[in-house]
PDB file of N, CA and C in Angstrom:
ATOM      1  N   UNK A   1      10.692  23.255  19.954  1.00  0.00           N
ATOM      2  CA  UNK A   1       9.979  23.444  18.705  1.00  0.00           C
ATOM      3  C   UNK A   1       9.354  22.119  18.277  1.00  0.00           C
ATOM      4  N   UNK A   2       8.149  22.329  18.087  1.00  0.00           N
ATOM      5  CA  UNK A   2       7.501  20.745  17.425  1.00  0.00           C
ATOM      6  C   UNK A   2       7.356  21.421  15.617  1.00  0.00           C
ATOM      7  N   UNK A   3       7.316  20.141  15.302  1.00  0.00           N
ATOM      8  CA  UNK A   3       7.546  20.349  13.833  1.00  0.00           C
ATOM      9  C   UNK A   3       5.966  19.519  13.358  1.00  0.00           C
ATOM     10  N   UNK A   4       5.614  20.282  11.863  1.00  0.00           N
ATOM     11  CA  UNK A   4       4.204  19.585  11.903  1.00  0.00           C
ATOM     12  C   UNK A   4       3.920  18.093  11.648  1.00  0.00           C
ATOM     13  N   UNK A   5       2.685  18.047  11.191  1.00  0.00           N
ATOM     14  CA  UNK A   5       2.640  16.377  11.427  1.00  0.00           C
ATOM     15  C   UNK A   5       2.969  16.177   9.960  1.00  0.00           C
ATOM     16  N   UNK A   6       3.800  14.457   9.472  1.00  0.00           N
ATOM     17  CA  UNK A   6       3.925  14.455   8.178  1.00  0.00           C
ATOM     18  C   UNK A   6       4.062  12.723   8.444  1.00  0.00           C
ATOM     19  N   UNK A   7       3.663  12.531   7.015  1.00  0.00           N
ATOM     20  CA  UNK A   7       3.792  10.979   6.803  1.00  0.00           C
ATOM     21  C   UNK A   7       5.144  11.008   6.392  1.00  0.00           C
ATOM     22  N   UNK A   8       5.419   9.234   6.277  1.00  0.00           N
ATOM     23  CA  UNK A   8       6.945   8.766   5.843  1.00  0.00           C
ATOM     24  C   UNK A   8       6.569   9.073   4.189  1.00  0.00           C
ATOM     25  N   UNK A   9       7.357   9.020   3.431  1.00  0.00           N
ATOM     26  CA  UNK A   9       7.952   9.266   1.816  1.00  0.00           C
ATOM     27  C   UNK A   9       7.494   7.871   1.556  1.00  0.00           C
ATOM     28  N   UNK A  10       7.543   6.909   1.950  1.00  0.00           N
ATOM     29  CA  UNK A  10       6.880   5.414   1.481  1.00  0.00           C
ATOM     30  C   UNK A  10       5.758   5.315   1.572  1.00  0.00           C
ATOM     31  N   UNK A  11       4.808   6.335   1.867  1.00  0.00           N
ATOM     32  CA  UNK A  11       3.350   5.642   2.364  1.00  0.00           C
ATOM     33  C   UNK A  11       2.731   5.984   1.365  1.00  0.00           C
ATOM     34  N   UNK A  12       1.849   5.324   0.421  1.00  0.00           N
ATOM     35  CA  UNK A  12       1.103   5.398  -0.335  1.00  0.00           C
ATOM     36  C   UNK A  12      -0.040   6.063  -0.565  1.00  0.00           C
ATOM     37  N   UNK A  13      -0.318   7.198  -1.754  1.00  0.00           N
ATOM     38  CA  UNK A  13      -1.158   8.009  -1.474  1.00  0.00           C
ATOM     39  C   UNK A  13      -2.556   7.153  -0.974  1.00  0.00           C
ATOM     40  N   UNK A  14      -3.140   7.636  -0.094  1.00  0.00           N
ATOM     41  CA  UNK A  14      -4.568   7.030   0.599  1.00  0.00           C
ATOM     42  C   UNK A  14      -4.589   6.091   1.208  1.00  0.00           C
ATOM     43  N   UNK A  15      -3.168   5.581   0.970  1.00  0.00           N
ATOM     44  CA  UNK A  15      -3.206   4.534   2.419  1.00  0.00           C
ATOM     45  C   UNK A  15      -3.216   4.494   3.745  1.00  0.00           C
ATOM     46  N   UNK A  16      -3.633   3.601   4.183  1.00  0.00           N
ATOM     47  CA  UNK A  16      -3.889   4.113   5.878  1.00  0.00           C
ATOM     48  C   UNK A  16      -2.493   3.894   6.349  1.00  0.00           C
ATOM     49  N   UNK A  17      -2.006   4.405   7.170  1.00  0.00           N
ATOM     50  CA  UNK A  17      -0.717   4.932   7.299  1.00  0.00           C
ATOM     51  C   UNK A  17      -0.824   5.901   9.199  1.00  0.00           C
ATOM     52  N   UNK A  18       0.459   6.146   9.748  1.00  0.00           N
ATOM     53  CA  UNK A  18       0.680   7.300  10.880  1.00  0.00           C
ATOM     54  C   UNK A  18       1.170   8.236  10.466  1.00  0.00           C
ATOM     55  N   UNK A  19       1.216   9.487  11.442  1.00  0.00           N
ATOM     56  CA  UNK A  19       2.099  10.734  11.034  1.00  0.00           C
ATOM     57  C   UNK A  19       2.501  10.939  12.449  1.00  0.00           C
ATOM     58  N   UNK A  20       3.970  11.516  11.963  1.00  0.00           N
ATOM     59  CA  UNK A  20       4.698  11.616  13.240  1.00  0.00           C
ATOM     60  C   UNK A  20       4.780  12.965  13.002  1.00  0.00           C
ATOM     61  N   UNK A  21       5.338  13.413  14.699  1.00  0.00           N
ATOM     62  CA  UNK A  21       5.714  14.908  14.715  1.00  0.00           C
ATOM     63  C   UNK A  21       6.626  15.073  15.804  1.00  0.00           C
ATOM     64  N   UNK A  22       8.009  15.266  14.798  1.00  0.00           N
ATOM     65  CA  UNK A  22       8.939  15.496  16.017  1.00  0.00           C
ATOM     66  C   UNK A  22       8.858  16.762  17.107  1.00  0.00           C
ATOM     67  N   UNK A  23       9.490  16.757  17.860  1.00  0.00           N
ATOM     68  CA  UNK A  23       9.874  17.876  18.931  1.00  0.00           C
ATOM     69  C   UNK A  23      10.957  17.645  20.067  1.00  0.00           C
ATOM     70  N   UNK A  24      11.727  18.294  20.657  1.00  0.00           N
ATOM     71  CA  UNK A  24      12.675  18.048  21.322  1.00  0.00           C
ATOM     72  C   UNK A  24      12.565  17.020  22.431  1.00  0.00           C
ATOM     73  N   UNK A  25      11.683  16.668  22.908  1.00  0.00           N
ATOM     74  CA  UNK A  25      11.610  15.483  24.114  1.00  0.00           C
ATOM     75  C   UNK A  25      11.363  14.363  23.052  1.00  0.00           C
ATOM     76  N   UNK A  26      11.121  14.163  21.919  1.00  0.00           N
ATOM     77  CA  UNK A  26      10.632  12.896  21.222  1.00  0.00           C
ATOM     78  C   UNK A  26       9.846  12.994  19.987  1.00  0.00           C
ATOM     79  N   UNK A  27       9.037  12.374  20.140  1.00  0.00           N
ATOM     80  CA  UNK A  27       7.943  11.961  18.439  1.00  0.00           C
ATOM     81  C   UNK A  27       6.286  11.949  19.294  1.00  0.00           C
ATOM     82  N   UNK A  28       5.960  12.095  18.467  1.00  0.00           N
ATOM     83  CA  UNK A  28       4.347  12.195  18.912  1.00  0.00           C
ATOM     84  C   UNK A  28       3.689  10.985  17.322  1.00  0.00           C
ATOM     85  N   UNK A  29       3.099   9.944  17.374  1.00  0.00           N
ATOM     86  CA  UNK A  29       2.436   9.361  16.760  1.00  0.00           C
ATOM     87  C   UNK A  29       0.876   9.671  16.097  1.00  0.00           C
ATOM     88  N   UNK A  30       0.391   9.565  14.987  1.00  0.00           N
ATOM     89  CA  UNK A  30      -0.972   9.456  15.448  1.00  0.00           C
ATOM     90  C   UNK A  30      -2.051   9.012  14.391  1.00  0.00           C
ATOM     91  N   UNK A  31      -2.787   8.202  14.209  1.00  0.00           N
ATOM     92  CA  UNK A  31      -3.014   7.935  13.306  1.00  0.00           C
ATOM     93  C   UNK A  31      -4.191   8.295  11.652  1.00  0.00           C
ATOM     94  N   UNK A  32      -3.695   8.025  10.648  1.00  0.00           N
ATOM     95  CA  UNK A  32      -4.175   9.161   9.752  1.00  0.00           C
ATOM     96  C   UNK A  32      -5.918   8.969   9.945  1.00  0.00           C
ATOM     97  N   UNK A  33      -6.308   7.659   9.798  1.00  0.00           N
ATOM     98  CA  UNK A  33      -7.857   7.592   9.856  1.00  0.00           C
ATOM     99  C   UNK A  33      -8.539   8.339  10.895  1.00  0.00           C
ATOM    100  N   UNK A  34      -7.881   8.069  12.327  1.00  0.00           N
ATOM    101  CA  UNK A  34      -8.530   8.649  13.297  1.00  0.00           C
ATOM    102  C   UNK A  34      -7.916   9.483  13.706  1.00  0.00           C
ATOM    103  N   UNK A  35      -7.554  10.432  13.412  1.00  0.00           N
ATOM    104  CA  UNK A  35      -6.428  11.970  13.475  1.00  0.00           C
ATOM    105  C   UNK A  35      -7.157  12.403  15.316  1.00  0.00           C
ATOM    106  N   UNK A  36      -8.448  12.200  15.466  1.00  0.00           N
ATOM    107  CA  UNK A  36      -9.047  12.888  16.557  1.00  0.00           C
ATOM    108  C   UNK A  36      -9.346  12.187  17.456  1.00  0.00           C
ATOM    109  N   UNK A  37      -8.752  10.694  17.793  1.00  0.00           N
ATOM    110  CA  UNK A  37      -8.642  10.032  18.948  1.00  0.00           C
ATOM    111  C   UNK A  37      -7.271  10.254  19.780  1.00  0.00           C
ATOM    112  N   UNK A  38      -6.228  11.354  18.758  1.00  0.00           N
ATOM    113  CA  UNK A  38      -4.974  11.696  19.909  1.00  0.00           C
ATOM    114  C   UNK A  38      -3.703  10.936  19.206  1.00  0.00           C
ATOM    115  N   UNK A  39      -2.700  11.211  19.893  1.00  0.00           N
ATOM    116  CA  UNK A  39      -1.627  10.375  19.777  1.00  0.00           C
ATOM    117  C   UNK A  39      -1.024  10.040  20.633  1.00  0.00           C
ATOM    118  N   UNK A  40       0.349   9.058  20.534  1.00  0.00           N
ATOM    119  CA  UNK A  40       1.018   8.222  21.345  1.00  0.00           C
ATOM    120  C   UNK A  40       2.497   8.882  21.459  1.00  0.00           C
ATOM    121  N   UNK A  41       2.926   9.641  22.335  1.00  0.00           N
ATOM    122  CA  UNK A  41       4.385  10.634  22.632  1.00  0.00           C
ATOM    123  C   UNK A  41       5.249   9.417  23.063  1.00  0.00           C
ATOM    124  N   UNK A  42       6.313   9.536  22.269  1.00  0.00           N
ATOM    125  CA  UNK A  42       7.482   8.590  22.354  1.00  0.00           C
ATOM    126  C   UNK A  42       8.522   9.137  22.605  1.00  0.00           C
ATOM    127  N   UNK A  43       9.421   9.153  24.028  1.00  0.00           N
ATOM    128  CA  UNK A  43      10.594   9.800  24.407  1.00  0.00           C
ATOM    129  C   UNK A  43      11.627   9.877  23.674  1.00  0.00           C
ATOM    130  N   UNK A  44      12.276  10.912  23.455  1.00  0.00           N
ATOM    131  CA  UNK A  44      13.631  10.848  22.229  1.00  0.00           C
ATOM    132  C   UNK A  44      14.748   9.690  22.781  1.00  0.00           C
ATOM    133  N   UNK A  45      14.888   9.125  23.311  1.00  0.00           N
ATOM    134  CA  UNK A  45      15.818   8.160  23.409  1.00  0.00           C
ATOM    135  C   UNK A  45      15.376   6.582  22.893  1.00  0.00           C
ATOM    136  N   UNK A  46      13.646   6.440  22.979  1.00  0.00           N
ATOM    137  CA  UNK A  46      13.121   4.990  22.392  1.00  0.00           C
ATOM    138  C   UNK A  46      12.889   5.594  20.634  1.00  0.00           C
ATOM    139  N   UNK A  47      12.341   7.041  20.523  1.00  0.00           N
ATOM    140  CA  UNK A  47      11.715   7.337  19.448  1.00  0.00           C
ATOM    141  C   UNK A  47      13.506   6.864  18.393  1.00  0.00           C
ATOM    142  N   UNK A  48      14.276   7.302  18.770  1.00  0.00           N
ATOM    143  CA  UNK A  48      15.446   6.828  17.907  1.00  0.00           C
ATOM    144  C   UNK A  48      16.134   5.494  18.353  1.00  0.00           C
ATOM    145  N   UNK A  49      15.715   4.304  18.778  1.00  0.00           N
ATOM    146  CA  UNK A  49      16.158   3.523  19.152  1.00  0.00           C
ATOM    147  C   UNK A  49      14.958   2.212  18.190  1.00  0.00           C
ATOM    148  N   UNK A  50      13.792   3.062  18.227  1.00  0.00           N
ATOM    149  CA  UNK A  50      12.657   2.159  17.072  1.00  0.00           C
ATOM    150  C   UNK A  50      13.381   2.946  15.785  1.00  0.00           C
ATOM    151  N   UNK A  51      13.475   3.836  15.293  1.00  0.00           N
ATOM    152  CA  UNK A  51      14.253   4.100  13.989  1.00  0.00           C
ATOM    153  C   UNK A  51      15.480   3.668  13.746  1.00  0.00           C
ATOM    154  N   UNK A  52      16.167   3.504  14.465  1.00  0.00           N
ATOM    155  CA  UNK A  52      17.449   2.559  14.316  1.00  0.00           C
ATOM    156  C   UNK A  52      16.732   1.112  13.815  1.00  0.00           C
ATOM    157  N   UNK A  53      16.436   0.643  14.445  1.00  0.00           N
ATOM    158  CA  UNK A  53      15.627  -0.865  14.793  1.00  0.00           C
ATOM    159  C   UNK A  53      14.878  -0.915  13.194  1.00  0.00           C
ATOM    160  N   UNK A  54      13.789  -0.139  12.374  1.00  0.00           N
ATOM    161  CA  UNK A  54      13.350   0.011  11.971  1.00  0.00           C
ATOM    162  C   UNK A  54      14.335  -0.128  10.429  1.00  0.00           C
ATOM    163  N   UNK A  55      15.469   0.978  10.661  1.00  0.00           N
ATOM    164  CA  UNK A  55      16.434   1.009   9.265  1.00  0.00           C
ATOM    165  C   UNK A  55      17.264  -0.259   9.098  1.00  0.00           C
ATOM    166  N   UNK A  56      17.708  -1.180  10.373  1.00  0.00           N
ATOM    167  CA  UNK A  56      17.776  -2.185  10.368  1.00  0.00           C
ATOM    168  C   UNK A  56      17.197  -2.957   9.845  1.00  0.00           C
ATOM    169  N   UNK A  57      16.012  -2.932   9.508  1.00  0.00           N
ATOM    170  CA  UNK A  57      15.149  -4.513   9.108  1.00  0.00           C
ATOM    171  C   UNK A  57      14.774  -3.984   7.716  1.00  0.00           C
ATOM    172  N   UNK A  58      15.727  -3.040   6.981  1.00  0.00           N
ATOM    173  CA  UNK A  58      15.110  -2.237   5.461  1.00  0.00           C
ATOM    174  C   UNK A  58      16.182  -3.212   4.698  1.00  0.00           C
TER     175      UNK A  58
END
């Protein structure tokens, strides 16, 4: 199941910002300005290893 695309709760309305979209192999990236150049699929074992990393440095 992929889940739809959504920004983080911190990102500021109209700011340029990514949206992720989980699904069982990982995260899919992509970015809000250019929604139609694609995104960047991140394997579930790095995609939670940058969110670890990430809640770390909060």
């Amino acid at each position: 199941m992929i889940s739809d695309w959504h920004k983080s709760s911190y990102s500021a309305n109209g700011a340029n910002c990514v949206e992720v979209r989980e699904h069982v192999h990982g995260a899919d990236v992509r970015d809000t300005v250019n929604r139609d150049a694609g995104h960047l699929s991140v394997p579930g074992g790095e995609w939670v290893a940058l969110l670890a990393g990430v809640r770390d440095q909060v």
